[in-house]
Protein backbone atom coordinates (compact mmCIF):
# COMPACT_ATOMS: atom_id res chain seq x y z
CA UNK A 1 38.14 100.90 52.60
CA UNK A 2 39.27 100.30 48.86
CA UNK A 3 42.70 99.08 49.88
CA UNK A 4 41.33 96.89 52.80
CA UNK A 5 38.77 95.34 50.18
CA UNK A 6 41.30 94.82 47.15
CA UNK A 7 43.98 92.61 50.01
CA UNK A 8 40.78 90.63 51.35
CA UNK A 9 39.90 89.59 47.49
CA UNK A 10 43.02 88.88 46.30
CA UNK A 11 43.83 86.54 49.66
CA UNK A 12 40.59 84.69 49.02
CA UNK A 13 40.89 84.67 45.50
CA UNK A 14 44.14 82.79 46.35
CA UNK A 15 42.39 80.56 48.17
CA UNK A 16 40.04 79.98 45.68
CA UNK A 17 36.97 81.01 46.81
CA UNK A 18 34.29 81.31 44.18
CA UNK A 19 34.72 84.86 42.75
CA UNK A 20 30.81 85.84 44.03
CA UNK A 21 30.98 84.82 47.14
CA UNK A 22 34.93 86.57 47.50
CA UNK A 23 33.60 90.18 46.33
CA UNK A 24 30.68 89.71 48.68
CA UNK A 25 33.10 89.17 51.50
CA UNK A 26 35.47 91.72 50.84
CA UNK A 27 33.18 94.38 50.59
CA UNK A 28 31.72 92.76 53.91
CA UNK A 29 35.16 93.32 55.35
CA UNK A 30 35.84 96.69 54.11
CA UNK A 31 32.13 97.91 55.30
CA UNK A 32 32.96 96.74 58.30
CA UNK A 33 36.84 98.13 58.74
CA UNK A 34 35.18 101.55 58.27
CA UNK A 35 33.33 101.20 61.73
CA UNK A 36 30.44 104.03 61.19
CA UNK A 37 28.68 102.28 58.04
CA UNK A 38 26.06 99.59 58.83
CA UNK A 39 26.90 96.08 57.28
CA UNK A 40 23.27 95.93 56.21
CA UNK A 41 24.43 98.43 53.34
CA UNK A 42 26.14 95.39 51.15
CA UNK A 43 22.92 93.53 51.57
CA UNK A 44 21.02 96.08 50.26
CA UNK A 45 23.30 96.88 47.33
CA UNK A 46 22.95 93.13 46.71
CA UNK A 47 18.99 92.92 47.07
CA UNK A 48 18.98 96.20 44.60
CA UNK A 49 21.02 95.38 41.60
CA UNK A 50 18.51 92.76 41.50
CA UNK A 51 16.04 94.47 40.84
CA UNK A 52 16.69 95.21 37.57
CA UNK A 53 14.20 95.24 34.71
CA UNK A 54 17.40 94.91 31.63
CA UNK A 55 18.89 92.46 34.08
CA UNK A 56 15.87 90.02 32.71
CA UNK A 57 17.76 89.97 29.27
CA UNK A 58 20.37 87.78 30.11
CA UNK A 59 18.63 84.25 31.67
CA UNK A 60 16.29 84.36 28.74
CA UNK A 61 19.25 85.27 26.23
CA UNK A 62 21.00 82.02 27.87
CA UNK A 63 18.17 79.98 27.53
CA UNK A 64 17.52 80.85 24.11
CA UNK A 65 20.95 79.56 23.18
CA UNK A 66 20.40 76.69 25.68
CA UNK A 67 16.68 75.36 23.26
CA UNK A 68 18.97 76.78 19.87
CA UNK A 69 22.19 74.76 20.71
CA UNK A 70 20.64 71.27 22.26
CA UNK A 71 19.08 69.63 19.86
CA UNK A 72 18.63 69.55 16.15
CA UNK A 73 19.36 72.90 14.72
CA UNK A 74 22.97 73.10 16.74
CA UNK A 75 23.81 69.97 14.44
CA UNK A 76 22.38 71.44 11.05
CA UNK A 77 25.16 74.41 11.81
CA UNK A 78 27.71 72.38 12.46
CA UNK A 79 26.88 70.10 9.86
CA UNK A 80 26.59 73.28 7.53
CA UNK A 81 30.21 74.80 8.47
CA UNK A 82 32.16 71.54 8.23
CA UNK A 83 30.45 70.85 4.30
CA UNK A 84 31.09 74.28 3.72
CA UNK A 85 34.87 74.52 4.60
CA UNK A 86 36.21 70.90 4.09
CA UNK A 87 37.62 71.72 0.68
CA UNK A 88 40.19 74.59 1.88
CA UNK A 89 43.13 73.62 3.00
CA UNK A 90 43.12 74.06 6.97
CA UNK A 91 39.29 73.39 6.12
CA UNK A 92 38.53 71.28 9.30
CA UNK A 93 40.41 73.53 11.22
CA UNK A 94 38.34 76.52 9.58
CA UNK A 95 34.94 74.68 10.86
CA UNK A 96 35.70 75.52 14.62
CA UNK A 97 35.85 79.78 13.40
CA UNK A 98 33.24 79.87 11.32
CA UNK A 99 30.78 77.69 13.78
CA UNK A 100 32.01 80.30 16.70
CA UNK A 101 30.87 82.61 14.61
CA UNK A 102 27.06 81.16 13.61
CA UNK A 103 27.09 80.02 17.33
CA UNK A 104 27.76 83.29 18.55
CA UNK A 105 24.48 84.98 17.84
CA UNK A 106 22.96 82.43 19.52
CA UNK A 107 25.24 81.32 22.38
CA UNK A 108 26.37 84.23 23.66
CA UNK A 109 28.91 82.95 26.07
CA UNK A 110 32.63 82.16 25.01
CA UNK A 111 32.95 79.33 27.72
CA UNK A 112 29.52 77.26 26.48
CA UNK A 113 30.83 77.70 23.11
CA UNK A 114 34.12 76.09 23.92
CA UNK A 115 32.68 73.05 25.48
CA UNK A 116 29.85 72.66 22.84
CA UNK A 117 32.26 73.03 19.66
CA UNK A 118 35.11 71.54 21.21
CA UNK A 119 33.42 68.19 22.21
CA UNK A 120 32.46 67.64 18.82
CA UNK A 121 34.88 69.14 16.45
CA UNK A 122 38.08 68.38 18.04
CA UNK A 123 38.04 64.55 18.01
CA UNK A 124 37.00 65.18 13.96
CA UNK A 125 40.19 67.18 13.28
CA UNK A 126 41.98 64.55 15.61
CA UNK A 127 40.87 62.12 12.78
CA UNK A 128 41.88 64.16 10.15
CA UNK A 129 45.40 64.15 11.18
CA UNK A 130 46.03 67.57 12.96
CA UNK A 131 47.95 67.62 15.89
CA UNK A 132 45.76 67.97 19.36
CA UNK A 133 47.57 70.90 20.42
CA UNK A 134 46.69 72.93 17.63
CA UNK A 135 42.87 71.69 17.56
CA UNK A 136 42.84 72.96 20.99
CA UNK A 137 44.94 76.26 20.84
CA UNK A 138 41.90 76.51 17.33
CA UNK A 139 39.54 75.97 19.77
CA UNK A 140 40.46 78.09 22.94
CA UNK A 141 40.96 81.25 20.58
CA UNK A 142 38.03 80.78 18.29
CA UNK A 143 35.69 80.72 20.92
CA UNK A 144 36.29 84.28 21.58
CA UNK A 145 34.49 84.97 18.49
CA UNK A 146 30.78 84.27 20.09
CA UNK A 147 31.53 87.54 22.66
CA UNK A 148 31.76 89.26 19.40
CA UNK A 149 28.84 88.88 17.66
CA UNK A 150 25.18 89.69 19.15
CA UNK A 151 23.59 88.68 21.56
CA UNK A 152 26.95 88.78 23.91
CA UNK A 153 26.49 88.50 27.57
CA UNK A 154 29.85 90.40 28.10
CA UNK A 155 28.56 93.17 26.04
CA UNK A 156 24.72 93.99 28.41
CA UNK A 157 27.29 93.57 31.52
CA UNK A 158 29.27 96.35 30.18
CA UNK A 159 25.85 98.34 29.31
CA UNK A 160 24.54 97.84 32.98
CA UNK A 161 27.80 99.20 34.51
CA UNK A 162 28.55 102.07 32.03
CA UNK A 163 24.91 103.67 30.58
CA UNK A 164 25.69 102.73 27.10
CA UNK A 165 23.36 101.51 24.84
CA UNK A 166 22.58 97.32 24.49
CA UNK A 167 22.27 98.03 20.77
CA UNK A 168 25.54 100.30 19.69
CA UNK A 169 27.51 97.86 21.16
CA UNK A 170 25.79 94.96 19.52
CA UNK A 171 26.27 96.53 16.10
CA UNK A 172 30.04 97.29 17.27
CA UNK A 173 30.62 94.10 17.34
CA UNK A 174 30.09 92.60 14.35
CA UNK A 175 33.23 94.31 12.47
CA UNK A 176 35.59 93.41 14.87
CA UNK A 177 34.20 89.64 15.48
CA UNK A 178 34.10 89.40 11.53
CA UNK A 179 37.89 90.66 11.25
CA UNK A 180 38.62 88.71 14.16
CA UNK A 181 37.28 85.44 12.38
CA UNK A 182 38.78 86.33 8.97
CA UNK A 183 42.31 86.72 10.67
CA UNK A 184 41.98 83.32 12.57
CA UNK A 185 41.00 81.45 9.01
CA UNK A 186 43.71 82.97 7.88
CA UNK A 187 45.74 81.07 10.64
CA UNK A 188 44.60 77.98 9.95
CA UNK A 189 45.16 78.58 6.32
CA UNK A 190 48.61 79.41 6.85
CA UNK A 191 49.61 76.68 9.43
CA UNK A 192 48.11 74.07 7.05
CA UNK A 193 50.14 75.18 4.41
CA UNK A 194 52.98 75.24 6.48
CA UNK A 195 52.91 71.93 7.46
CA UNK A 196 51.82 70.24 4.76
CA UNK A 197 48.61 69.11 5.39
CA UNK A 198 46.21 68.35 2.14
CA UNK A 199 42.70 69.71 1.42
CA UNK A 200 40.17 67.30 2.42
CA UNK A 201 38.03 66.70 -1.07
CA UNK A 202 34.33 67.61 -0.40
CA UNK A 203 31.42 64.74 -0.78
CA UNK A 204 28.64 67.20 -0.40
CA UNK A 205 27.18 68.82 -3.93
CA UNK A 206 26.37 72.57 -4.03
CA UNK A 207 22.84 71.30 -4.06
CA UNK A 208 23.16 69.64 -0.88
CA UNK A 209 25.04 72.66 0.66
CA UNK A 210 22.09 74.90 -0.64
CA UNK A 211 19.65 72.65 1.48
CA UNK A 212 21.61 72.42 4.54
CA UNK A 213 22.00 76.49 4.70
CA UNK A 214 18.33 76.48 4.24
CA UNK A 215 18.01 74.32 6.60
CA UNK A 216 20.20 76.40 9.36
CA UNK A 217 19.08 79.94 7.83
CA UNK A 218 16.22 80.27 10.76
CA UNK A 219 18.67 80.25 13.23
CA UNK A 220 21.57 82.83 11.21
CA UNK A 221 18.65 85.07 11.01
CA UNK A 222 18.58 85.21 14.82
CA UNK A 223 21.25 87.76 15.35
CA UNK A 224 19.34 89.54 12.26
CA UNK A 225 16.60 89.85 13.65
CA UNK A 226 18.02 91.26 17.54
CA UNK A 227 20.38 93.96 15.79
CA UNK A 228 16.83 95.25 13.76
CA UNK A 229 14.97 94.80 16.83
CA UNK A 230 17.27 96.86 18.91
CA UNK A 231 18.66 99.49 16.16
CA UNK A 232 14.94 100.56 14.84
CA UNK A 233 13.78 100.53 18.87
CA UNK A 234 11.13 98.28 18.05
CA UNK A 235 11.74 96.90 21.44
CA UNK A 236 13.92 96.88 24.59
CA UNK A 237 16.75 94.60 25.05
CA UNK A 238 14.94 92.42 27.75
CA UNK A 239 12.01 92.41 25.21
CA UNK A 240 14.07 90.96 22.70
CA UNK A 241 15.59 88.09 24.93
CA UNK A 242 12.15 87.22 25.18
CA UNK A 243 10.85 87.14 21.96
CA UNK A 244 14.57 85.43 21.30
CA UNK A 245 12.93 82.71 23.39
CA UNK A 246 9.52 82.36 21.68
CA UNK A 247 11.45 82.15 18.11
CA UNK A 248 13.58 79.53 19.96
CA UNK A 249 10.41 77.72 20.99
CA UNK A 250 8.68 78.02 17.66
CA UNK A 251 11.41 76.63 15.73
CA UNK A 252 11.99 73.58 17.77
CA UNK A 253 8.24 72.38 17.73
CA UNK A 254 7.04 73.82 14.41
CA UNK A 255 10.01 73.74 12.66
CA UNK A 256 12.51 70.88 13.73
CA UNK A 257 10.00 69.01 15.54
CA UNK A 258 12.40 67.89 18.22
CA UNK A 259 11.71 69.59 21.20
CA UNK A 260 10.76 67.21 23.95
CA UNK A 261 9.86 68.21 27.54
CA UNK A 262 12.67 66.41 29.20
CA UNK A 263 14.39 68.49 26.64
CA UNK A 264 13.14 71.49 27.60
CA UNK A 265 13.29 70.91 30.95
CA UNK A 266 16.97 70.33 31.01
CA UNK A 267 17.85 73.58 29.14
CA UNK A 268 15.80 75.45 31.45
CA UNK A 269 18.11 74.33 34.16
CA UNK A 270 21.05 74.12 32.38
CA UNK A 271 20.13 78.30 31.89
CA UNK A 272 19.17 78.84 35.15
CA UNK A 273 22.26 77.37 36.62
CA UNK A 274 24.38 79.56 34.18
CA UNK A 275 22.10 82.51 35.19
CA UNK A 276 22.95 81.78 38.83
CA UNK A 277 26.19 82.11 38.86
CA UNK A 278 26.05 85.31 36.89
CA UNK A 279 24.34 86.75 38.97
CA UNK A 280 25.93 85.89 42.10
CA UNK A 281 28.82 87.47 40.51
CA UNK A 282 26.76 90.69 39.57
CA UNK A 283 25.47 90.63 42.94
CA UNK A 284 28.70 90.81 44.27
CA UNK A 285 30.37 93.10 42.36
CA UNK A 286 27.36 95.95 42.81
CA UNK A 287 28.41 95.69 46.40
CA UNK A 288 32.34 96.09 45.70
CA UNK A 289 31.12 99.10 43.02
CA UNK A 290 29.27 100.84 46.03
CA UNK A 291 32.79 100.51 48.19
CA UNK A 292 34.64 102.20 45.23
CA UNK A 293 31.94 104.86 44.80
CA UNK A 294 31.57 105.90 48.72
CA UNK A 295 35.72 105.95 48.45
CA UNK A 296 35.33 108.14 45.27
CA UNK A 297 38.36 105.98 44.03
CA UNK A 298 37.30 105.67 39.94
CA UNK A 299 37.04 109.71 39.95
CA UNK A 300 40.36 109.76 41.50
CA UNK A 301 42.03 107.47 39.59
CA UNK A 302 40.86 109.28 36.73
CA UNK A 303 41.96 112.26 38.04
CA UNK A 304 45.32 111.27 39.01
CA UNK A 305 45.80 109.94 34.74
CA UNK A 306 44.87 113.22 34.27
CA UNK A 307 47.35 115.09 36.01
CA UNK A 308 50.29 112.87 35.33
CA UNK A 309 49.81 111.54 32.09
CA UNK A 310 48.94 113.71 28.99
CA UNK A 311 49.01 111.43 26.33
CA UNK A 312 45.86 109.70 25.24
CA UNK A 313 48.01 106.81 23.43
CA UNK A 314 49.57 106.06 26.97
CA UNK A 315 46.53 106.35 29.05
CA UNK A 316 44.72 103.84 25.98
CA UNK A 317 48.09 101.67 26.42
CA UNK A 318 47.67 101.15 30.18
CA UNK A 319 43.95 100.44 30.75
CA UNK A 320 44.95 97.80 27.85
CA UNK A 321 47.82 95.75 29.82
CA UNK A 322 45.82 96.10 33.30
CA UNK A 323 42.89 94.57 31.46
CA UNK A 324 44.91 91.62 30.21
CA UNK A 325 46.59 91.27 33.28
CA UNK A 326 43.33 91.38 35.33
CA UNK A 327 41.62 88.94 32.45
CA UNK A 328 44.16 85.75 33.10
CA UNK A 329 42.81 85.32 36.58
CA UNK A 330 39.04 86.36 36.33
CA UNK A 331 36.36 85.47 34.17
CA UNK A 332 34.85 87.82 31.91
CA UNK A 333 31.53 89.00 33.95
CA UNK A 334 33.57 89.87 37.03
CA UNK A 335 36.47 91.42 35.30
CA UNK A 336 33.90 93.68 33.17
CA UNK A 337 32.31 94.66 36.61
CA UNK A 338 34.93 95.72 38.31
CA UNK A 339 37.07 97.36 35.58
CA UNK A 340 33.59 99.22 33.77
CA UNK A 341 32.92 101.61 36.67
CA UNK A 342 36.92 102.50 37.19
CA UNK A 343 37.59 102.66 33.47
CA UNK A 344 34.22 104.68 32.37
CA UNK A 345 35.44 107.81 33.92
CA UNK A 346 38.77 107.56 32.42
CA UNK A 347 37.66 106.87 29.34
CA UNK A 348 35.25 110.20 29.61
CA UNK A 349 38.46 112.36 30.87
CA UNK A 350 40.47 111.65 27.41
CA UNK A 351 37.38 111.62 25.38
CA UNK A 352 37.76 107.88 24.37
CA UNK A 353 33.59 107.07 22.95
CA UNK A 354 32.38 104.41 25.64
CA UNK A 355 31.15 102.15 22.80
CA UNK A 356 35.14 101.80 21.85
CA UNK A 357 35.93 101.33 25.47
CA UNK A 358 33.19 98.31 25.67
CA UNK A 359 34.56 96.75 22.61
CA UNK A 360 38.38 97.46 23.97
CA UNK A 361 37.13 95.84 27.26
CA UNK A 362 35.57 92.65 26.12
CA UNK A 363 38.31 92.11 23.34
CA UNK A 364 40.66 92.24 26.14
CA UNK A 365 39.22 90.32 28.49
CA UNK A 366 38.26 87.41 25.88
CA UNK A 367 41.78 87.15 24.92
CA UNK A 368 42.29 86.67 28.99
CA UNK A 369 40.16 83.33 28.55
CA UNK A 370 43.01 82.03 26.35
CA UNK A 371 45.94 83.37 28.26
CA UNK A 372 48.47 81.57 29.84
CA UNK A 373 48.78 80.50 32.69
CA UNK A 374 44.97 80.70 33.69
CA UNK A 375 42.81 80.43 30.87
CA UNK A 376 39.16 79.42 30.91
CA UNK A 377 39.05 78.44 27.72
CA UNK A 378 42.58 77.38 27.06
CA UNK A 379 41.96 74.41 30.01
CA UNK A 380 38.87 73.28 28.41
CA UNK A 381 40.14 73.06 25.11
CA UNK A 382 43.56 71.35 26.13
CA UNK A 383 41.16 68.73 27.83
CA UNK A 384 39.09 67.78 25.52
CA UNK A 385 41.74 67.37 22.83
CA UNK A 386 44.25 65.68 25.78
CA UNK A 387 46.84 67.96 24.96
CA UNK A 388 49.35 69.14 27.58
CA UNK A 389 49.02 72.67 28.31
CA UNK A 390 52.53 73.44 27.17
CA UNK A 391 52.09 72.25 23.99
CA UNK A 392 48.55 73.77 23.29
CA UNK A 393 50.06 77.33 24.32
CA UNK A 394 53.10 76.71 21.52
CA UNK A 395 50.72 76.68 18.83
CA UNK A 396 48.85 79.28 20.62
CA UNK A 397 51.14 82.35 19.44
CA UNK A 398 49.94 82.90 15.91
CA UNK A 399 45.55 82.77 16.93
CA UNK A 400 47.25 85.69 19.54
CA UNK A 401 49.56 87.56 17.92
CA UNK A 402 46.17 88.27 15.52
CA UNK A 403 44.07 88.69 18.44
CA UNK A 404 46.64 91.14 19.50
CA UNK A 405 46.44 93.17 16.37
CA UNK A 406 42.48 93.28 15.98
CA UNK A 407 42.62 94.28 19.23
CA UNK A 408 45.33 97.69 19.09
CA UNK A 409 43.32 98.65 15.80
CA UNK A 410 40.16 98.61 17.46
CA UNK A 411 41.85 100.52 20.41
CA UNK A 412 43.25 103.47 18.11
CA UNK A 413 40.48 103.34 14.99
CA UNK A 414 37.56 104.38 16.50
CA UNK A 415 35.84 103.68 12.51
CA UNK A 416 35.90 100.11 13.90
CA UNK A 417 33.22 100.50 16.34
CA UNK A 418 31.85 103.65 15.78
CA UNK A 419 30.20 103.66 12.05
């Protein structure tokens, strides 16, 4: 049935069929090419991985970026990077990775944060006379970042399909997502001394920067407050996306005062439609896990990398290039779906910690958003800076080639993750 599934998914994948719908179908198929197994088993595997208590975390995770990011307190961040970096050199550059990074304890997504930032800070560095390739190759890599660093939707995927817990790999994740953020500053240190291009000179005083941090602390503080919540077990993930929500709340009426109900309204949509198709795809993918499990095909594969390749380093070097390679195509929920219960048991066989494997996986996978030729991120970006795509991917190399590294170390130093 596995083989039968894989050749249905890949032909409608070609034909670009919306991923959820084309894992529900080719599990469909395969349950049916088996001839003794009732088709009433994928709806059933679809019905149950909704009923899920954790899988409550992410809607109100999204919609706690969704009341965070809309309105006053997503431009007090922004507002706060740019003043901050504008008098490095590359400093405009250096806003998009260091707003990924503030964003991404409240965002959560790599894709939102692509759109958001890129809509807004692009067109600035446009204006400051950077090329709109390289604003855009900035862009498509930095977003990466907000996977990184808690709360990251990739990250509870990975801890629904593997057992692991919602908070190690939170707290994984913030030493790789800093490195990965110092390395890309770095970058844009380096290409804008390069080039040529002068330091912008800085009209904000250090009083004025104090009050706009103070401003923008309540929401840095965010992140803070999840990684205490979940590392002391004061409460449960889902329990935290909630209470993410109230402080979301609380902030906008008590604090910024700009939280209107047409406001509220459309960020409740705006999360419910992202919610949707996350869980269409989760859906989906619990019915293509069941196919795998009944075929017993992730305990064979594992079994088969046991028997015919000893090395670790190998094995490690493998499930690294499939990942990419699977990444280019496939977003990151789907990919982490499909890979997590085939990889899991591999992992387990050469004794590689599943927190490292998480943090290999969504590493990976981000890096997919960016690479050519299919590239979630990479499209948006070139878009919104109207850059061609071959262009954007020549100043591309250098934000990868860093990538790359952050992501081998993580791979062989399990001190990364595991501290």
């Amino acid at each position: 049935m596995t083989i039968v599934m894989v050749i249905v998914f890949c032909a409608l994948m070609m034909l670009a069929v919306p991923v959820g719908y084309a894992l529900i179908i080719a599990a469909g198929v395969a349950v049916l090419f088996n001839g003794y197994l009732p088709l009433s088993i994928v709806a059933q595997q679809i019905y149950d991985q909704t009923q899920s208590f954790p899988m409550l975390a992410l809607p109100f995770f999204m919609l706690a970026g969704t009341l965070m990011l809309g309105g006053e307190l997503g431009r007090q961040l922004l507002e706060l990077a740019s003043h901050a970096m504008q008098r490095w050199r590359g400093g405009p550059l250096s806003t998009t990775v260091v707003s990924s990074v503030v964003f991404g304890g409240v965002s959560g997504s790599a894709v939102a944060n692509a759109s958001a930032l890129g809509s807004v800070l692009i067109p600035w560095q446009k204006k400051h006379g950077f090329p709109p390739a390289l604003c855009a190759a900035n862009n498509a890599t930095s977003a990466v970042i907000d996977v990184l660093i808690p709360p990251s939707i990739p990250m509870i995927l990975f801890s629904l399909v593997s057992g692991v817990s919602v908070a190690n790999l939170f707290v994984a994740g913030i030493l790789p997502g800093i490195l990965m953020a110092a390395s890309f500053v770095f970058v844009c240190w380096f290409v804008s001394v390069r080039r040529g291009c002068a330091s912008q000179p800085s009209q904000t005083s250090r009083r004025q920067l104090a009050t706009l941090a103070l401003k923008s602390l309540p929401a840095v503080l965010l992140p803070v407050l999840i990684i205490l919540f979940l590392r002391f077990g004061l409460a449960t993930p889902t329990e935290v996306a909630v209470l993410s929500v109230v402080y979301s709340l609380a902030l906008s009426l008590l604090y910024y005062r700009d939280l209107t109900w047409k406001r509220f309204c459309d960020n409740v949509v705006e999360a419910g439609m992202a919610t949707g198709v996350v869980m269409l795809v989760i859906m989906g993918s619990a019915a293509v896990g069941w196919v795998l499990t009944f075929d017993q095909a992730p305990q064979q594969m594992a079994d088969w990398v046991a028997a015919n390749i000893s090395s670790p380093i190998v094995i490690i070097l493998m499930m690294n290039i499939l990942m990419l390679i699977v990444g280019m195509p496939l977003d990151m929920p789907p990919a982490i779906l499909l890979l997590g219960p085939i990889f899991v048991p591999l992992a387990d066989t050469i004794g590689l910690d599943r927190v490292q494997l998480g943090l290999m996986m969504v590493i990976n996978l981000g890096i997919g958003l960016y690479t050519p030729p299919i590239g979630t991120t990479l499209f948006i970006s070139s878009s919104i800076a109207k850059s061609p795509l071959g262009e954007t991917t020549r100043e591309l190399w250098p934000f990868f080639a860093m990538a790359m590294t952050l992501l081998l170390a993580v791979s062989f130093i399990p001190a990364l993750t595991l501290y």
